[in-house]
Structures are given as structure tokens and as C-alpha cells.
Protein backbone atom coordinates (compact mmCIF):
# COMPACT_ATOMS: atom_id res chain seq x y z
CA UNK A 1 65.41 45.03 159.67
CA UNK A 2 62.36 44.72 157.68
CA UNK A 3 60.30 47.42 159.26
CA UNK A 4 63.38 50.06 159.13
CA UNK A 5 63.38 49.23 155.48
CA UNK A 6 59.96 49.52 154.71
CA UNK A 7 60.06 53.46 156.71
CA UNK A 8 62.96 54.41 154.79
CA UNK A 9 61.87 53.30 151.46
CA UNK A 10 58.39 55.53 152.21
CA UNK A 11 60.22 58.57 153.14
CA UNK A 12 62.40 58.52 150.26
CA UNK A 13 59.82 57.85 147.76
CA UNK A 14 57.58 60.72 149.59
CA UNK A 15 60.78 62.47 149.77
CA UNK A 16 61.63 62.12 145.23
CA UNK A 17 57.59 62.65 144.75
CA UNK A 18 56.33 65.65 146.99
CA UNK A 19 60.42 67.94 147.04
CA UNK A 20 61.35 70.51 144.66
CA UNK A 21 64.56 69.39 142.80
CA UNK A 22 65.02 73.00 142.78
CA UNK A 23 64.81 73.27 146.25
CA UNK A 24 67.06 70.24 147.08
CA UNK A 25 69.02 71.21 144.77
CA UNK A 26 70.09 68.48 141.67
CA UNK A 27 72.86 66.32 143.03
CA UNK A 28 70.60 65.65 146.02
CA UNK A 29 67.91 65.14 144.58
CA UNK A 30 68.76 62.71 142.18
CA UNK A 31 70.94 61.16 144.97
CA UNK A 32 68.09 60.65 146.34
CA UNK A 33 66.97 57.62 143.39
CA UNK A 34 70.29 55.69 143.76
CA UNK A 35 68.93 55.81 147.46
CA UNK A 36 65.62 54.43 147.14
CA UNK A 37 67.09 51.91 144.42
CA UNK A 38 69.64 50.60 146.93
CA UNK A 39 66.85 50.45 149.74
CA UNK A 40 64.98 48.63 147.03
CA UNK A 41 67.55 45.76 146.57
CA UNK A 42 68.04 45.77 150.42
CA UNK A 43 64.18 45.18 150.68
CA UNK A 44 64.44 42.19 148.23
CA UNK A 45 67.47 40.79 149.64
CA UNK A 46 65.58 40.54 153.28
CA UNK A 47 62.35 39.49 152.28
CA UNK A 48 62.74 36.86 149.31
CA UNK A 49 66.22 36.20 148.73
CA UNK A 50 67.53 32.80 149.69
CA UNK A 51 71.21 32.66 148.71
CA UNK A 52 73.25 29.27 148.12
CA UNK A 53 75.19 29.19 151.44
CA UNK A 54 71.76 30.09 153.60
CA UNK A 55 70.58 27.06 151.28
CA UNK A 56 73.41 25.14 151.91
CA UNK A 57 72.94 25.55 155.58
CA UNK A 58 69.49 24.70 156.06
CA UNK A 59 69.43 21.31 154.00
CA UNK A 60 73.03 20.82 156.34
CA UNK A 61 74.76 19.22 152.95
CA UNK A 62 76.10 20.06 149.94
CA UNK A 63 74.07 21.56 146.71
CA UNK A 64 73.53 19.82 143.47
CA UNK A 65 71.65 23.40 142.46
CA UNK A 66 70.54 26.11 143.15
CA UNK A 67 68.80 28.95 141.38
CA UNK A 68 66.07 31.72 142.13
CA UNK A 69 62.89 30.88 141.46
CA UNK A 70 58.79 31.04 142.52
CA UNK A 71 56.35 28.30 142.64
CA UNK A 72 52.86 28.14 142.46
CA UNK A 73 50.67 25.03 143.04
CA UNK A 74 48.73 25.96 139.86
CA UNK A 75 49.01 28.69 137.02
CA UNK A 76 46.02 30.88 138.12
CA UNK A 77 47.24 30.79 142.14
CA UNK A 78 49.47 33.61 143.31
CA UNK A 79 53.16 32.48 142.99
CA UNK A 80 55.56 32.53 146.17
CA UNK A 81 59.42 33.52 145.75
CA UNK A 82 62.40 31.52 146.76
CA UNK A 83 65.12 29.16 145.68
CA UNK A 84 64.79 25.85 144.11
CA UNK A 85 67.16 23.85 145.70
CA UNK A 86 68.27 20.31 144.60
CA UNK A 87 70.29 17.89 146.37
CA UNK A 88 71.63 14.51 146.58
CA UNK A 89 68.25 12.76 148.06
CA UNK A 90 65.76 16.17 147.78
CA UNK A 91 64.22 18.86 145.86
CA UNK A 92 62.99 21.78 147.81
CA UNK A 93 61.41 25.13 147.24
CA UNK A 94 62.41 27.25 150.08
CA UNK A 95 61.42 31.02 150.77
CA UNK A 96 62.40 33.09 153.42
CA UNK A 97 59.78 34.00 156.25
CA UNK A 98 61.62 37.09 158.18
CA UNK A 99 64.59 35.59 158.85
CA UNK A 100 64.39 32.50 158.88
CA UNK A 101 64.30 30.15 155.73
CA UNK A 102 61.75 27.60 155.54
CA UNK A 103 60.63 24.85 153.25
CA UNK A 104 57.41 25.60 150.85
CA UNK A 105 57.69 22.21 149.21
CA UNK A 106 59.58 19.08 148.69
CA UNK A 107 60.37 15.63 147.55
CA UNK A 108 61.94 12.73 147.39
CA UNK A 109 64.24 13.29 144.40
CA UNK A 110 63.46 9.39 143.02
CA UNK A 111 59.63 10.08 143.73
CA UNK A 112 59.75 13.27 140.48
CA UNK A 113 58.28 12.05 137.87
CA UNK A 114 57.25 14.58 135.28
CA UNK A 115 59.86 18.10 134.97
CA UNK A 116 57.76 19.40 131.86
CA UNK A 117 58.65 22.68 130.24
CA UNK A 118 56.00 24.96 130.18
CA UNK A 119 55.75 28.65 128.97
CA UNK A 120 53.46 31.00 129.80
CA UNK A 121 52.56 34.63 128.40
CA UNK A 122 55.49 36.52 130.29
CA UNK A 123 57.30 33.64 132.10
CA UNK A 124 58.60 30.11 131.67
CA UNK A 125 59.40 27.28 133.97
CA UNK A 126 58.56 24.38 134.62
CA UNK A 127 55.75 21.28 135.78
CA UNK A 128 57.40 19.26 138.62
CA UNK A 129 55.30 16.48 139.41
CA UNK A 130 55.25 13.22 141.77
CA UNK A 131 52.49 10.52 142.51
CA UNK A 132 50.60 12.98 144.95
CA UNK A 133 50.80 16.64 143.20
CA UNK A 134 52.35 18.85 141.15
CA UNK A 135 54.34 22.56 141.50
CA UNK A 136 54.47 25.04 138.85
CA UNK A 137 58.29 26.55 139.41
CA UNK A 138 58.88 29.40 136.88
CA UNK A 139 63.01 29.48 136.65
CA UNK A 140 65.04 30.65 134.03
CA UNK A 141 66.99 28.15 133.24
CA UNK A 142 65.18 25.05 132.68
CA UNK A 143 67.56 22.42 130.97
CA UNK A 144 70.24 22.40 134.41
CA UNK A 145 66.84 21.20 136.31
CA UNK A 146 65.58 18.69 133.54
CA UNK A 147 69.42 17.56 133.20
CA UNK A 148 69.73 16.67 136.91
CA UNK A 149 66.24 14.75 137.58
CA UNK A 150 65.90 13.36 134.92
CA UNK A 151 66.86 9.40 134.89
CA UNK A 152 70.15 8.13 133.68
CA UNK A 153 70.04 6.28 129.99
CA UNK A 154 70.57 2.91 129.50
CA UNK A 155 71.96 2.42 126.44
């Protein structure tokens, strides 16, 4: 699916860059951009996007969360898109490889030590951390993640 994708999306662009809306004429011409957006989103959806029931499958149990997400081992490292997924016992990173999904780190849920907030110039995320090594995950929303591995209060 991939490979059709990636033709299509060339031939369009070459196709809004190199025409003469004249020629085309308007309406097909500008059709022509709500094409190549849609083959955009079709070109995300089938390389990076992991969605919660693909998720759902793969750890074969139910979700505590789920979001969009990349992770990087450190800040200066080229960052890898997936899902952060976190479940009863786990907390994966997984990222799709063709079709198939695939697990780009994890833990032991009890074995997370440090989720530290961290913001840098554009994006924010953060610092998830057991005895071994860290993960930089930049993620939206950071407080459902802190919330849910963090340890319970005593009080």
C-alpha cells in the first residue's frame, strides 16, 4: 500500500507544480490539493499511525492509555513516531514497521521511576526513566501519563 501511496502522492504534487490551472481548468486543479492532502493523511495513517484497537491487539489486553506520541533515547537523537501505550503491568512505545506494529521500548510499569516534564523549544513531553535508561516521549498531554505512573499516596 505504501509504495502505491508514495507514486500517487509524486504525480499529484508533479501534477499541482509543473500544470497550468488554466489548462486544467480551476475546479480540477484545485481538486487536485484536496487530493494530494487526502493521499497525505493516507500516507501518515500507513506509515506511523498506531490506533488504540491495533494497540489493543498487540499487547492482547485491555488499555489503561493510549495517545500519539515519538520517543527519542536522548534530545539531540532523531525521534521515532508511535503510540505510547500503558497498561495494567507495561508501558510501551510502539511504531508501526509496514504493517506490522512492533515494540520500540518498554517496561515494567513498577520498574518507572522518574516521568519528569520537560519542554523543549517547539515541543513538550516528557523524561521516562527506570534503573537501566531513560526515553524522551514528547506527548501532548502530559498530566494523564504522570497521573497513571505515578505511585498511589499514603496519607
Amino acid at each position: 500500500m505504501q509504495p502505491i501511496v508514495r507514486i500517487a502522492l509524486l504525480a499529484t504534487t508533479a501534477a499541482v507544480v509543473f500544470l497550468n490551472p488554466l489548462y486544467l481548468g480551476r475546479v480540477l486543479y484545485y481538486s487536485l490539493f484536496v487530493l494530494l492532502f487526502g493521499l497525505g493523511l493516507l500516507y501518515w495513517y500507513t506509515t506511523w499511525h498506531v490506533g488504540k484497537k491495533a494497540a489493543s491487539v498487540y499487547v492482547k489486553g485491555p488499555l489503561r492509555y493510549r495517545s500519539n506520541a515519538s520517543m527519542a533515547p536522548s534530545l539531540e537523537e532523531r525521534r521515532v513516531w508511535g503510540a505510547l501505550v500503558i497498561t495494567d503491568d507495561e508501558v510501551l512505545f510502539l511504531m508501526r514497521s509496514g504493517k506490522t506494529i512492533e515494540t520500540g521500548w518498554s517496561a515494567v510499569r513498577s520498574e518507572v521511576i522518574c516521568t519528569a516534564p520537560f519542554a523543549t523549544q517547539r515541543k513538550k513531553g516528557l523524561l521516562l526513566a527506570t534503573e537501566k535508561e531513560g526515553r524522551y516521549v514528547y506527548i501532548n498531554a502530559t498530566e494523564p501519563v504522570v497521573a497513571l505512573l505515578s505511585p498511589p499516596q499514603n496519607e
